[in-house]
C-alpha atoms as a PDB file:
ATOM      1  CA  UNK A   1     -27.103  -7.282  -4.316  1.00  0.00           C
ATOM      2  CA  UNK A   2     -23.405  -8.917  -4.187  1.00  0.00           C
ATOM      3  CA  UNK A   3     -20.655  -6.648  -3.355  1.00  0.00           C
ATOM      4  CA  UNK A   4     -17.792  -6.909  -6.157  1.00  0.00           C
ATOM      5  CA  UNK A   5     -14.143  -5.578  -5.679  1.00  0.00           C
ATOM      6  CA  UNK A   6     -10.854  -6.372  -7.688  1.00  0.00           C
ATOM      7  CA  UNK A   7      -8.092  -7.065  -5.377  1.00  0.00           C
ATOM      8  CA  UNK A   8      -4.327  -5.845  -7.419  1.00  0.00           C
ATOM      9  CA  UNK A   9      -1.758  -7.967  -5.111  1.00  0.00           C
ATOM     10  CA  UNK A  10       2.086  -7.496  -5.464  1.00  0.00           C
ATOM     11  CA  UNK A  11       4.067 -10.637  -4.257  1.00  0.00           C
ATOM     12  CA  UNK A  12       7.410 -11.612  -4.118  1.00  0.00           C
ATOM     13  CA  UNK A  13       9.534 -12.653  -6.951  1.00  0.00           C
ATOM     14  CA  UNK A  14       8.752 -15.649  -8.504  1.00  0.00           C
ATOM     15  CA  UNK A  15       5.912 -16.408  -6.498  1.00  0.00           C
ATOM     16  CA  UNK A  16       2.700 -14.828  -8.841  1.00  0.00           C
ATOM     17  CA  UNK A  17       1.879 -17.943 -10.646  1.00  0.00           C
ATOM     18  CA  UNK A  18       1.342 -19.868  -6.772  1.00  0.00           C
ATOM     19  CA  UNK A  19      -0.290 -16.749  -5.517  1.00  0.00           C
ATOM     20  CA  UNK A  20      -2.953 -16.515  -8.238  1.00  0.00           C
ATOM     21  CA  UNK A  21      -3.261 -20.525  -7.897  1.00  0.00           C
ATOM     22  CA  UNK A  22      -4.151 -20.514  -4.224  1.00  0.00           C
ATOM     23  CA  UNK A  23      -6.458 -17.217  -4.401  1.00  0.00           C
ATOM     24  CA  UNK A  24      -8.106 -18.965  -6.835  1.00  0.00           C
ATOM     25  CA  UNK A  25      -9.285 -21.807  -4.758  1.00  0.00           C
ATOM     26  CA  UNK A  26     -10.533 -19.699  -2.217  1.00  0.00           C
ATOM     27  CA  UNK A  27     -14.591 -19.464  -2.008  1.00  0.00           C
ATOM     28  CA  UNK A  28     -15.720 -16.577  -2.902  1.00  0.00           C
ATOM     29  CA  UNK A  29     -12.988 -15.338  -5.398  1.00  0.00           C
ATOM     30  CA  UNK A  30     -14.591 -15.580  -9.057  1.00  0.00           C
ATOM     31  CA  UNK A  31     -11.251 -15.114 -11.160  1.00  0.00           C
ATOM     32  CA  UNK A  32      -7.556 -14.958 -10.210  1.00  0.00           C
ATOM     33  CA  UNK A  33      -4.899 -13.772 -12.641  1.00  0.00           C
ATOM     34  CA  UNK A  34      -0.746 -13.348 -12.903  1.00  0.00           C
ATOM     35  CA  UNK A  35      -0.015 -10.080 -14.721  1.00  0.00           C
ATOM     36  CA  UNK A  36       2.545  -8.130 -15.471  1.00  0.00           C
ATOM     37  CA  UNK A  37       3.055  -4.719 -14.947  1.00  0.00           C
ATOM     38  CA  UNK A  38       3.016  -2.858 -11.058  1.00  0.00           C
ATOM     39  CA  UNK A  39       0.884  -5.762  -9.806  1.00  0.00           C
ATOM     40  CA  UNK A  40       1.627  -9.594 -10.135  1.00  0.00           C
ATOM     41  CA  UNK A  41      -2.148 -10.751 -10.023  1.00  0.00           C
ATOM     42  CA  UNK A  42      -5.425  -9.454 -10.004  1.00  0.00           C
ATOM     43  CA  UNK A  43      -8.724 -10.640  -8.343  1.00  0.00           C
ATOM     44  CA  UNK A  44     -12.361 -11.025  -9.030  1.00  0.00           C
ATOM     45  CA  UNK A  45     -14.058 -11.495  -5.942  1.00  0.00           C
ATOM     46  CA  UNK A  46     -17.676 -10.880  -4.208  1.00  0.00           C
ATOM     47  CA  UNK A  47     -19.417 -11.387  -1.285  1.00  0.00           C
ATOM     48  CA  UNK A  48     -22.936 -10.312   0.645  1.00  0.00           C
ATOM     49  CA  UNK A  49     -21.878  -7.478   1.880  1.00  0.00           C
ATOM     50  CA  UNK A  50     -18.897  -5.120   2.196  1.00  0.00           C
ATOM     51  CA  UNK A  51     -17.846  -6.268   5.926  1.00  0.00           C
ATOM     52  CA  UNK A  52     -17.885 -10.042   4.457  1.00  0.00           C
ATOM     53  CA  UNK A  53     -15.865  -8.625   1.242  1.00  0.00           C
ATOM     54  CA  UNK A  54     -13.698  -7.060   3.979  1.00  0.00           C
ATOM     55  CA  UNK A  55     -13.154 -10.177   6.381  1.00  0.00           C
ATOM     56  CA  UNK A  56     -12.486 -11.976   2.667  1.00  0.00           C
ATOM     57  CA  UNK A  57      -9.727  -9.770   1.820  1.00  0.00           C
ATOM     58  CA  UNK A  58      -8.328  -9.931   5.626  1.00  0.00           C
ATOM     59  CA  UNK A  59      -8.782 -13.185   6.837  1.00  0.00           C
ATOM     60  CA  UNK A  60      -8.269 -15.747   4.016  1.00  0.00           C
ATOM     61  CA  UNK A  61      -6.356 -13.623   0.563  1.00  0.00           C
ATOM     62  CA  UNK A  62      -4.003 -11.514   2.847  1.00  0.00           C
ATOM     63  CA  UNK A  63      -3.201 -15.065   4.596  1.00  0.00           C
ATOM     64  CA  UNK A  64      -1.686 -16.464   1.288  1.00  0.00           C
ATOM     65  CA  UNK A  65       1.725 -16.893   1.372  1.00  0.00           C
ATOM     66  CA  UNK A  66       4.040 -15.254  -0.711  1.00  0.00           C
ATOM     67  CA  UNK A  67       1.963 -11.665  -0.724  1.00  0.00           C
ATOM     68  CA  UNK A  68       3.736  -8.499  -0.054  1.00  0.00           C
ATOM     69  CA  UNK A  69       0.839  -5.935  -0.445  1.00  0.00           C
ATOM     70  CA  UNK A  70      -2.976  -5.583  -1.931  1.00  0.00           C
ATOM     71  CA  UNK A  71      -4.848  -2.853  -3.296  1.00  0.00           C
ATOM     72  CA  UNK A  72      -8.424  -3.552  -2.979  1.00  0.00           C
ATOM     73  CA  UNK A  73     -10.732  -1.591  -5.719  1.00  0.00           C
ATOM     74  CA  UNK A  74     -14.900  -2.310  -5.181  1.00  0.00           C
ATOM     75  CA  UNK A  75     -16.963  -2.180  -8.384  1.00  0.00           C
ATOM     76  CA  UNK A  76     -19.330   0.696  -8.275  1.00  0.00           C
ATOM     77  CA  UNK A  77     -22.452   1.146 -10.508  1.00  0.00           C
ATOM     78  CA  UNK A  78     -22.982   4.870 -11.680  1.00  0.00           C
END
């Protein structure tokens, strides 16, 4: 089963549109959004496993330029 998580990232100002642009590009993220309100885009993204989901997060969306924090929120099934 695929591991699922949103990912709520603030940025700095002016730079959500980019953010969102370059996330989106990056394999393994399945939707990347601007918002408004307390966060400035939100991610779809999954992977194999939670230790790939976490080395996703880490290594390659934290990595994007302009971010100034992330939330990240994995999809549970109850």
């Amino acid at each position: 089963m695929v591991v699922q998580a949103y990912i709520l990232i603030q940025t700095e100002v002016g730079k959500a549109a980019e953010v969102a642009r370059q996330i989106g590009q990056i394999e393994g993220v399945t939707l990347a959004e601007d918002v408004t309100g307390p966060y400035d885009v939100i991610v779809r993204a999954e992977a194999d496993n939670v230790d790939d989901l976490g080395k996703l997060v880490v290594a390659r969306v934290q990595g994007v330029d302009g971010i100034t924090r992330t939330l990240t929120c994995p999809v549970v099934h109850l």
